[in-house]
PDB file of N, CA and C in Angstrom:
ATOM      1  N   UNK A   1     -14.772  -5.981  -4.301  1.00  0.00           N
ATOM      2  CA  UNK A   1     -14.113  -6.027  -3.014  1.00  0.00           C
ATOM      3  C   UNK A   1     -13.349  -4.728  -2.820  1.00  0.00           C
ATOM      4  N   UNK A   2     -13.699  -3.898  -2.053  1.00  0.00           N
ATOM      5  CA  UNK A   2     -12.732  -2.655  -1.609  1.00  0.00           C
ATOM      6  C   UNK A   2     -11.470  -2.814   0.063  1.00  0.00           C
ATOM      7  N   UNK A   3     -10.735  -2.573  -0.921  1.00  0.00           N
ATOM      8  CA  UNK A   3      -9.642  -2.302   0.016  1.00  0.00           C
ATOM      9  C   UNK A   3      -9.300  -1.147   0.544  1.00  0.00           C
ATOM     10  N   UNK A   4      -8.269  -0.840   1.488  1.00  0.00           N
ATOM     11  CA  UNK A   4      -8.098   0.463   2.183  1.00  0.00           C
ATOM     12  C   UNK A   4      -7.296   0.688   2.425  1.00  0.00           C
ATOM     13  N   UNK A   5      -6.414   1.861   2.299  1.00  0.00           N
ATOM     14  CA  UNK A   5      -4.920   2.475   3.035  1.00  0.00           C
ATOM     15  C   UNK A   5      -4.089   1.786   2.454  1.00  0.00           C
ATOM     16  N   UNK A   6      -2.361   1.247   2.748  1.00  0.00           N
ATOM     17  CA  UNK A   6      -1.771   0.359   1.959  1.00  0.00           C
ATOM     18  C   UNK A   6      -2.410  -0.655   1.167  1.00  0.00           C
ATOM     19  N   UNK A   7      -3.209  -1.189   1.688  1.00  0.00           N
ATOM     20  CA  UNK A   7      -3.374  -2.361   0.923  1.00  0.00           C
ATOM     21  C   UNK A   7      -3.731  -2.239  -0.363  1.00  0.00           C
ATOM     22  N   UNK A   8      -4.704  -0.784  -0.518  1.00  0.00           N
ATOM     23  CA  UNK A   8      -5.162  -0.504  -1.977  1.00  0.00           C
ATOM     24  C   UNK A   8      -3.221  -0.038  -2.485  1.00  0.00           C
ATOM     25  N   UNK A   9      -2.877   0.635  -2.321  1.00  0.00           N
ATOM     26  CA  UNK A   9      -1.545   0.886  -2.852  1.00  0.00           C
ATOM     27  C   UNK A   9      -1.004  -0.415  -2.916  1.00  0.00           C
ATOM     28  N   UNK A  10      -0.721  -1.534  -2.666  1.00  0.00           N
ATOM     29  CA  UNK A  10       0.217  -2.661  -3.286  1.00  0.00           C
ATOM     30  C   UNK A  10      -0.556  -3.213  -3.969  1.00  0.00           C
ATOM     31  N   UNK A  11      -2.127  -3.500  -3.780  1.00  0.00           N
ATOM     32  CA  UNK A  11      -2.562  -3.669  -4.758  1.00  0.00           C
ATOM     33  C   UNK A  11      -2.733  -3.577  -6.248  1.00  0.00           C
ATOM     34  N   UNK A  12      -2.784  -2.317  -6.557  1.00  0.00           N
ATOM     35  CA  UNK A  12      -2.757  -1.338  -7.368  1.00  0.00           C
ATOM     36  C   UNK A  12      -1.397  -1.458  -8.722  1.00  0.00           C
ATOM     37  N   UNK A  13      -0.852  -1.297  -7.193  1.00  0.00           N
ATOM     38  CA  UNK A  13       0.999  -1.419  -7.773  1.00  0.00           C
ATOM     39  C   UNK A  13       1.221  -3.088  -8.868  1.00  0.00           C
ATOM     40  N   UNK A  14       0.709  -3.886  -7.395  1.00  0.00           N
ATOM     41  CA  UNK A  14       1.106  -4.841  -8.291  1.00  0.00           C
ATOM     42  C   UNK A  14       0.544  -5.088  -9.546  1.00  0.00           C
ATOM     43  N   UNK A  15      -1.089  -4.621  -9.898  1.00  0.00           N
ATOM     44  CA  UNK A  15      -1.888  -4.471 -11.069  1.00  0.00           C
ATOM     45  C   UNK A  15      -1.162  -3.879 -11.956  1.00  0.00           C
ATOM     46  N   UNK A  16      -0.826  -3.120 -11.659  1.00  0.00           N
ATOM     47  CA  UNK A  16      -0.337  -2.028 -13.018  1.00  0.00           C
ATOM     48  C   UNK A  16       0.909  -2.879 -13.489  1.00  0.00           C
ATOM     49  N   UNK A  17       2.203  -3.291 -12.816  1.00  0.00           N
ATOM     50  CA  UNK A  17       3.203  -4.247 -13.219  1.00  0.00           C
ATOM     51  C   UNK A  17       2.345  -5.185 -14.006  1.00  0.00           C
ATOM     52  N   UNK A  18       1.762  -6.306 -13.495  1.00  0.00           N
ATOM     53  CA  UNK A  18       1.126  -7.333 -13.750  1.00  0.00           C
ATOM     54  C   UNK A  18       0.796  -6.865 -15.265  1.00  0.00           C
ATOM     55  N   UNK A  19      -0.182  -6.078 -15.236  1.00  0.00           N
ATOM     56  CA  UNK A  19      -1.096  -5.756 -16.953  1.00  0.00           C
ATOM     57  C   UNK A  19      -0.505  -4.367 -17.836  1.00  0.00           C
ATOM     58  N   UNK A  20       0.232  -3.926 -16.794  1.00  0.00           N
ATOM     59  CA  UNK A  20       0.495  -2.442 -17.374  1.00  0.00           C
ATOM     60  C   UNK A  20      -0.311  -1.038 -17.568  1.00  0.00           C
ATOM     61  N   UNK A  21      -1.339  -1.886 -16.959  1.00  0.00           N
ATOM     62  CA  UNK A  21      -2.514  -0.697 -16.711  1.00  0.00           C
ATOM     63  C   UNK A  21      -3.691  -1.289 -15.871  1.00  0.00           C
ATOM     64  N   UNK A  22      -4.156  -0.504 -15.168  1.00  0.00           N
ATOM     65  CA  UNK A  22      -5.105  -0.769 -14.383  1.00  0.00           C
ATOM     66  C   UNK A  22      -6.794  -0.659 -14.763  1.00  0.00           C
ATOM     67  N   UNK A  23      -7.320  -1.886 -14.353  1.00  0.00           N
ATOM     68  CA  UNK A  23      -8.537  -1.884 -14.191  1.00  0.00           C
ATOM     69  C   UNK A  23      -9.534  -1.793 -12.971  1.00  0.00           C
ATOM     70  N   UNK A  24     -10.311  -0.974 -12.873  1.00  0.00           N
ATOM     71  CA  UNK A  24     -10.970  -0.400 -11.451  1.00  0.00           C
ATOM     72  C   UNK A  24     -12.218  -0.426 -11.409  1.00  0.00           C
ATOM     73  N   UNK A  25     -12.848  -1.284 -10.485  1.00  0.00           N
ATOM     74  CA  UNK A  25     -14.768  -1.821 -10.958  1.00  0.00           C
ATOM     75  C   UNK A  25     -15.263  -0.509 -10.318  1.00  0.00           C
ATOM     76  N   UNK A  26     -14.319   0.217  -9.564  1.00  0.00           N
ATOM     77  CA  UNK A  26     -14.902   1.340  -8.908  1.00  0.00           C
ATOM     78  C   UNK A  26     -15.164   2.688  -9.239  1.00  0.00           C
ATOM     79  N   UNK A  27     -16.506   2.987  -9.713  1.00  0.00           N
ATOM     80  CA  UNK A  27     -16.592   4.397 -10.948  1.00  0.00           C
ATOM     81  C   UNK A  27     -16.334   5.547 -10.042  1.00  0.00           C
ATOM     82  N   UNK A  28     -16.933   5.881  -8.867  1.00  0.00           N
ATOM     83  CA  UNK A  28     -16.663   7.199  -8.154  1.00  0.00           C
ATOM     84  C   UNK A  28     -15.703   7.210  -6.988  1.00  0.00           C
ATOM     85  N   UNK A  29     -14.645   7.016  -7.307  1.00  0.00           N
ATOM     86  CA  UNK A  29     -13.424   6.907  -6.032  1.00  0.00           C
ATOM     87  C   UNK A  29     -12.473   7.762  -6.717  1.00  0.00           C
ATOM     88  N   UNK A  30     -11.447   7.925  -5.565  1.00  0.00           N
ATOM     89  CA  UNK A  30     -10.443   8.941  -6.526  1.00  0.00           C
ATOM     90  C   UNK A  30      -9.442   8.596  -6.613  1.00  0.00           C
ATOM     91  N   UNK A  31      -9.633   7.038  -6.087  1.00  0.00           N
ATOM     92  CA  UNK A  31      -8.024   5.851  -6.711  1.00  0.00           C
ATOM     93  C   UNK A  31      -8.137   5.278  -8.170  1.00  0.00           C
ATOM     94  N   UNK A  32      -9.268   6.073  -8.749  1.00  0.00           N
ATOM     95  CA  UNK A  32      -9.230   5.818  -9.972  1.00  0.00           C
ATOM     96  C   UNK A  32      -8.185   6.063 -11.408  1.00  0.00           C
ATOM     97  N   UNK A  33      -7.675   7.232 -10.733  1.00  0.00           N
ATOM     98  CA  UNK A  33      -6.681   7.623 -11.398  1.00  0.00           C
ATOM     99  C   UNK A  33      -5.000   8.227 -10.366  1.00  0.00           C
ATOM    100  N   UNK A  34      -5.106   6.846  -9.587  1.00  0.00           N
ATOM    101  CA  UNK A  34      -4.073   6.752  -8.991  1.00  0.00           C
ATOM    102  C   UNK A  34      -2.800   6.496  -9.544  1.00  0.00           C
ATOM    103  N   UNK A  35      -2.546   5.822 -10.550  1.00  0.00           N
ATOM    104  CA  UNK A  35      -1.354   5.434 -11.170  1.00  0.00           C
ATOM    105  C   UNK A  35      -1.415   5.845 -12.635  1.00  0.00           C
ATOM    106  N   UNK A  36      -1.717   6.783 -12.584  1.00  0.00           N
ATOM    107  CA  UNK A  36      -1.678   7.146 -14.906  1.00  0.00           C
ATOM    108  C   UNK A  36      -0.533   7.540 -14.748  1.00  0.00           C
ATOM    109  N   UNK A  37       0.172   7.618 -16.347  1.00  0.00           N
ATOM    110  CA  UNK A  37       1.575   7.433 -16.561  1.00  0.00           C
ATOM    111  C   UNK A  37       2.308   8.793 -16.453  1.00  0.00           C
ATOM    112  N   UNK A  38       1.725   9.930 -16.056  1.00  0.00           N
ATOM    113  CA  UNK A  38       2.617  11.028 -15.614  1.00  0.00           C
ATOM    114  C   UNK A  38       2.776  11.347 -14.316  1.00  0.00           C
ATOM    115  N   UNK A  39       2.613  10.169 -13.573  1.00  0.00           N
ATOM    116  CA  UNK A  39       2.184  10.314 -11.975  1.00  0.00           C
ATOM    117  C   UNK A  39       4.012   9.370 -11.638  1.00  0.00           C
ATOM    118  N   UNK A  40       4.354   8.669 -12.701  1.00  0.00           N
ATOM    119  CA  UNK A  40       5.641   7.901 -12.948  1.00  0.00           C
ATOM    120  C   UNK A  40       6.486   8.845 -13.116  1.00  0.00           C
ATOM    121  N   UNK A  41       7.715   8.419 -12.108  1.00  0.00           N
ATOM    122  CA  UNK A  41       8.588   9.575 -12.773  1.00  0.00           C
ATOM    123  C   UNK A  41      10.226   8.426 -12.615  1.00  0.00           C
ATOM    124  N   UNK A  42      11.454   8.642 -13.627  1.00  0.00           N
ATOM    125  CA  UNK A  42      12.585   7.435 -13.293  1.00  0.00           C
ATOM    126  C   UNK A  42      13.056   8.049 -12.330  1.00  0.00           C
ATOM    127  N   UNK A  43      14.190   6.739 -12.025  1.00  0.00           N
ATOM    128  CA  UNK A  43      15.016   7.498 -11.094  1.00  0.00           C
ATOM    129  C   UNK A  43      15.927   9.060 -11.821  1.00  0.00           C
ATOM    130  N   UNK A  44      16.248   8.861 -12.925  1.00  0.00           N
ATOM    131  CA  UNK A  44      16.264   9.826 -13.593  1.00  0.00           C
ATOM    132  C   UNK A  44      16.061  11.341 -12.486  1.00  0.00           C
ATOM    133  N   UNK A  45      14.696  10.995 -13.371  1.00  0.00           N
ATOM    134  CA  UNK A  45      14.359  12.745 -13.033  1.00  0.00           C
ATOM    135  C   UNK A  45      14.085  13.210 -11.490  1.00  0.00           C
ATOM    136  N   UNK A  46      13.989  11.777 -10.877  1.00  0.00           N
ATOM    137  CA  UNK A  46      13.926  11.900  -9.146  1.00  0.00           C
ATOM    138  C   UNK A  46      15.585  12.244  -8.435  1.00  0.00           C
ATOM    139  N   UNK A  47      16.408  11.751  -9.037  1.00  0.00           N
ATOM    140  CA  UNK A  47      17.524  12.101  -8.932  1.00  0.00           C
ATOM    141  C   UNK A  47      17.779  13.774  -9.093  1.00  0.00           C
ATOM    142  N   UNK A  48      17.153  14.605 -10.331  1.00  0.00           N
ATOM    143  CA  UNK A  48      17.266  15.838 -10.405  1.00  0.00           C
ATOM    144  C   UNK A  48      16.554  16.827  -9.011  1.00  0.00           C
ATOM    145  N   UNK A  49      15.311  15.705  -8.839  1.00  0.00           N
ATOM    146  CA  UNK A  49      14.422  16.813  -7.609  1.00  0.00           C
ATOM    147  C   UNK A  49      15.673  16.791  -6.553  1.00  0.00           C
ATOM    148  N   UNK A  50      15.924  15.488  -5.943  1.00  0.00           N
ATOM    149  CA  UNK A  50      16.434  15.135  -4.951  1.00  0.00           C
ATOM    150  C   UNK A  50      17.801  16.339  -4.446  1.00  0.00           C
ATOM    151  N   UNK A  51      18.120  16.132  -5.722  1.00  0.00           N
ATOM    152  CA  UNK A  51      19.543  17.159  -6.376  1.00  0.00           C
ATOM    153  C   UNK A  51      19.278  18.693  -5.790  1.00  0.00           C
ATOM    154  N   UNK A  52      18.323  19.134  -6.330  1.00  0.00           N
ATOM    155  CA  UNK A  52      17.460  20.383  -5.653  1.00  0.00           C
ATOM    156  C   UNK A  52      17.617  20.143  -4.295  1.00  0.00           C
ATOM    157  N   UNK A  53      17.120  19.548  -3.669  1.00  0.00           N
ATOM    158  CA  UNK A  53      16.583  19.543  -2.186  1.00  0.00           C
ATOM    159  C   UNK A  53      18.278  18.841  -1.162  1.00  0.00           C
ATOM    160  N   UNK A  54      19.105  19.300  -2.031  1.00  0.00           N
ATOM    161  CA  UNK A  54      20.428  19.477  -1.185  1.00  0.00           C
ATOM    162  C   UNK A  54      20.435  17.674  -0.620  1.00  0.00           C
ATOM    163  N   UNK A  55      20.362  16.862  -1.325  1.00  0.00           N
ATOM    164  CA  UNK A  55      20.446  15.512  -1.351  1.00  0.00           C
ATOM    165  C   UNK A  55      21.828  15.337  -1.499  1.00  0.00           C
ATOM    166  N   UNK A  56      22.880  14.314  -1.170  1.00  0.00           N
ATOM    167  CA  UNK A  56      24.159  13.918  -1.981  1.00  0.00           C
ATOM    168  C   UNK A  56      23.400  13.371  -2.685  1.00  0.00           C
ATOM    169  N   UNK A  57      24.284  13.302  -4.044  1.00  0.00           N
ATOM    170  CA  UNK A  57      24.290  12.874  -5.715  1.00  0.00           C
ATOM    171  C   UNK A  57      24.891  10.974  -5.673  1.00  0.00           C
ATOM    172  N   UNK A  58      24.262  10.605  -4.964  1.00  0.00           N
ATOM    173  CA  UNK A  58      24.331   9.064  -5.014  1.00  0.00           C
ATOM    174  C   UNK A  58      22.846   7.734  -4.802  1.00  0.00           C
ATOM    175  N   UNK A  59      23.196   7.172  -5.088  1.00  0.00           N
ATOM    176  CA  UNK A  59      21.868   6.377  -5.614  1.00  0.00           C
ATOM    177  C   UNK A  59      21.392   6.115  -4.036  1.00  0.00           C
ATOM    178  N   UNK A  60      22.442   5.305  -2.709  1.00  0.00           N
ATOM    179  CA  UNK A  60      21.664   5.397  -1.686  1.00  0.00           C
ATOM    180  C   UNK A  60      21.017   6.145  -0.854  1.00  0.00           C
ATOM    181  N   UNK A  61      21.546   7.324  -0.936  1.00  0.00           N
ATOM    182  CA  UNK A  61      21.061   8.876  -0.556  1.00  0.00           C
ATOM    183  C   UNK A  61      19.778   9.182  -1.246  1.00  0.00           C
ATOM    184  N   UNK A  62      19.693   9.075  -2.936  1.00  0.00           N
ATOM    185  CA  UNK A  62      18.832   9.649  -2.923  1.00  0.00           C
ATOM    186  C   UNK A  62      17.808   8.660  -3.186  1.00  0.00           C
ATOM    187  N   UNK A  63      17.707   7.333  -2.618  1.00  0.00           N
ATOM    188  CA  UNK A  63      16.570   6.061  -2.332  1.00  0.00           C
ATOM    189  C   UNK A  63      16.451   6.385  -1.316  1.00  0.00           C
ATOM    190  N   UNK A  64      17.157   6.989   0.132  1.00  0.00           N
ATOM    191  CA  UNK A  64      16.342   6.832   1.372  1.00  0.00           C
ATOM    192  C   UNK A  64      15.350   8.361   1.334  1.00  0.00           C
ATOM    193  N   UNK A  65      16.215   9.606   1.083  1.00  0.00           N
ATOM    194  CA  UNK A  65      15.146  10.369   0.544  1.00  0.00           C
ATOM    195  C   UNK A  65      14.213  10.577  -0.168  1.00  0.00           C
ATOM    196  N   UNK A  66      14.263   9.910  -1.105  1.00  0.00           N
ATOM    197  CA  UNK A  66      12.778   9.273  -2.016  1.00  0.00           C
ATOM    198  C   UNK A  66      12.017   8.831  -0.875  1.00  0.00           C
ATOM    199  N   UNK A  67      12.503   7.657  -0.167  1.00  0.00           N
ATOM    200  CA  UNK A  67      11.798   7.032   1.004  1.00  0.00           C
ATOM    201  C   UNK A  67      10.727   7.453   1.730  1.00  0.00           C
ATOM    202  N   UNK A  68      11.536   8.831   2.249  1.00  0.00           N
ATOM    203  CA  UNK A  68      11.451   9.555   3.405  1.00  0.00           C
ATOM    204  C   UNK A  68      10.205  10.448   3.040  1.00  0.00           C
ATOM    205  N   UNK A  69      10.297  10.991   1.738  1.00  0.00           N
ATOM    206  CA  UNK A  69       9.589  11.754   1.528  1.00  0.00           C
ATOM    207  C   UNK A  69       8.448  11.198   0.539  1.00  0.00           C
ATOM    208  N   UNK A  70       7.812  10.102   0.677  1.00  0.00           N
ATOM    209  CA  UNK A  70       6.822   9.377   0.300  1.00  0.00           C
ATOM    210  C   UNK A  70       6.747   9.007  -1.131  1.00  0.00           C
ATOM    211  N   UNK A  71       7.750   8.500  -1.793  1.00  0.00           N
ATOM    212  CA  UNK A  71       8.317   8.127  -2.893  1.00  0.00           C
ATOM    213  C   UNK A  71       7.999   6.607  -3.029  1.00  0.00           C
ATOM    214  N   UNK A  72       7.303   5.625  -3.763  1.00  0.00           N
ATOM    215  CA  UNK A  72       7.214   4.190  -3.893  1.00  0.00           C
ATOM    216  C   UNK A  72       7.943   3.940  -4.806  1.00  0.00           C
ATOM    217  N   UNK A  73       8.089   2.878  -4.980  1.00  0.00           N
ATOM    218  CA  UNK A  73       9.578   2.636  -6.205  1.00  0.00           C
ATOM    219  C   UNK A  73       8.448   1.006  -6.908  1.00  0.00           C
ATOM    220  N   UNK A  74       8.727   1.351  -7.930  1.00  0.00           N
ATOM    221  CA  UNK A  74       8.907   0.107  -8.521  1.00  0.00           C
ATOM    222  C   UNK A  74       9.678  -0.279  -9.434  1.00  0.00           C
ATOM    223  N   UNK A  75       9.484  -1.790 -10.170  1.00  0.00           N
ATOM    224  CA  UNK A  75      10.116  -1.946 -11.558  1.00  0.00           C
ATOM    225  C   UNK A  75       9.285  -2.101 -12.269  1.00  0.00           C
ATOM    226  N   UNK A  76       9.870  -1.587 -13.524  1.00  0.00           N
ATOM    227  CA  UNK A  76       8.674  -2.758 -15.121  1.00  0.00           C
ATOM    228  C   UNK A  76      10.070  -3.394 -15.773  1.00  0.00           C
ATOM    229  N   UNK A  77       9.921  -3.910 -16.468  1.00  0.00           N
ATOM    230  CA  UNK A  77      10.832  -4.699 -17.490  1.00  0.00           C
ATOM    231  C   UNK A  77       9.597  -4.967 -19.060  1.00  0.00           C
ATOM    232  N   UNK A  78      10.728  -4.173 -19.805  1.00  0.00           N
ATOM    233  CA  UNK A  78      10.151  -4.295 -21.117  1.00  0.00           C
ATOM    234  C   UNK A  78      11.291  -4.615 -22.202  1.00  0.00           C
ATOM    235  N   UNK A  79      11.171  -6.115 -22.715  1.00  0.00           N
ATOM    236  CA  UNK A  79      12.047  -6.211 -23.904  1.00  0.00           C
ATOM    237  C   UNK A  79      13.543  -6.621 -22.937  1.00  0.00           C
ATOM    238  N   UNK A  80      13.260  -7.089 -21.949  1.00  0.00           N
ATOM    239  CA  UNK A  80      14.506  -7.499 -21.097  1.00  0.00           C
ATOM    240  C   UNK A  80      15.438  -6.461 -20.232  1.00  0.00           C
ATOM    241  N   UNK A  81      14.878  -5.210 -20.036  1.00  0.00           N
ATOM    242  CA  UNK A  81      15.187  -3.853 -19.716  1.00  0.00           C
ATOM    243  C   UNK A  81      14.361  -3.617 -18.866  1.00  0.00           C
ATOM    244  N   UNK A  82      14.822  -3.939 -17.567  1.00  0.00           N
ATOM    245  CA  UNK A  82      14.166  -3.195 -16.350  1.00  0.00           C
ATOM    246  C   UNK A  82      14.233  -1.552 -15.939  1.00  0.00           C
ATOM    247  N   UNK A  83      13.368  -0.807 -15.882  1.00  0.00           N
ATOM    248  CA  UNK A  83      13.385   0.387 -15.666  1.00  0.00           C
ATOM    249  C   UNK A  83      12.784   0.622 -14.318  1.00  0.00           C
ATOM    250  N   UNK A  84      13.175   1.475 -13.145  1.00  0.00           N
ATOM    251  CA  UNK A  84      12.386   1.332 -11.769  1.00  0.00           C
ATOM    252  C   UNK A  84      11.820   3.107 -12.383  1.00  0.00           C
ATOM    253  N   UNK A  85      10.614   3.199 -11.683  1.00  0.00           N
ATOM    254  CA  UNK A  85       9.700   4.307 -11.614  1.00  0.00           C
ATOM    255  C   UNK A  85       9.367   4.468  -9.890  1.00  0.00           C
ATOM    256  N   UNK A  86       9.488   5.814  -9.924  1.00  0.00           N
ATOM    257  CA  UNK A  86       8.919   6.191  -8.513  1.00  0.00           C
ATOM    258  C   UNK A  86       7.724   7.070  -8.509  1.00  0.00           C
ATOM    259  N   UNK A  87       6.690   7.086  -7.404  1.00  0.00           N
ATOM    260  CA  UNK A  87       5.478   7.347  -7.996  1.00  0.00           C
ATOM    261  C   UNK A  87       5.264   7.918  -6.158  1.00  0.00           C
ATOM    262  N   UNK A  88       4.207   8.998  -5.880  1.00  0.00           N
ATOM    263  CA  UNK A  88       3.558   9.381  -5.107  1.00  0.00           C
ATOM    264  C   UNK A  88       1.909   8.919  -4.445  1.00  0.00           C
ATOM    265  N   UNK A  89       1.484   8.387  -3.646  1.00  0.00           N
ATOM    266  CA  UNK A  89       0.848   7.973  -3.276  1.00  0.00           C
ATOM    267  C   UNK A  89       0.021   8.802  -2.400  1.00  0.00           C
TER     268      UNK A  89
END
């Protein structure tokens, strides 16, 4: 079944949470390697770009600019430790 535009992105998203990695019946597409793990970045180090780009240094500031500038957010939780990752689409 192929999906399109958002829908493959929440899809996707929710796969990768769900299993932690994605499985894709689809060999020649180039959402194949839509979510590998250096495509993840924390708020961490999104906080540093943001920082650059003359952002205020606060978490709601720099979530709507993440926003703005095509940033998806998620969570994982591992071992009872939620970590959010933001990722480009």
């Amino acid at each position: 079944m192929q999906y399109s535009g958002t829908v493959t992105v929440l899809f996707k998203t929710f796969e990768l949470i769900r299993t932690g990695s994605l499985r894709d019946n689809q060999s020649n597409t180039q959402s194949n390697n839509l979510f590998m793990s250096n495509d993840l970045i924390t708020f961490e180090q999104l906080r540093l770009i943001a920082v650059k780009n003359n952002v205020p240094d606060n978490k709601t500031e720099i979530g709507i600019w993440a926003k703005n500038n095509g940033f998806y957010k998620m969570r994982k939780q591992k071992d009872r430790k939620v970590t959010t990752y933001y990722f480009k689409a």
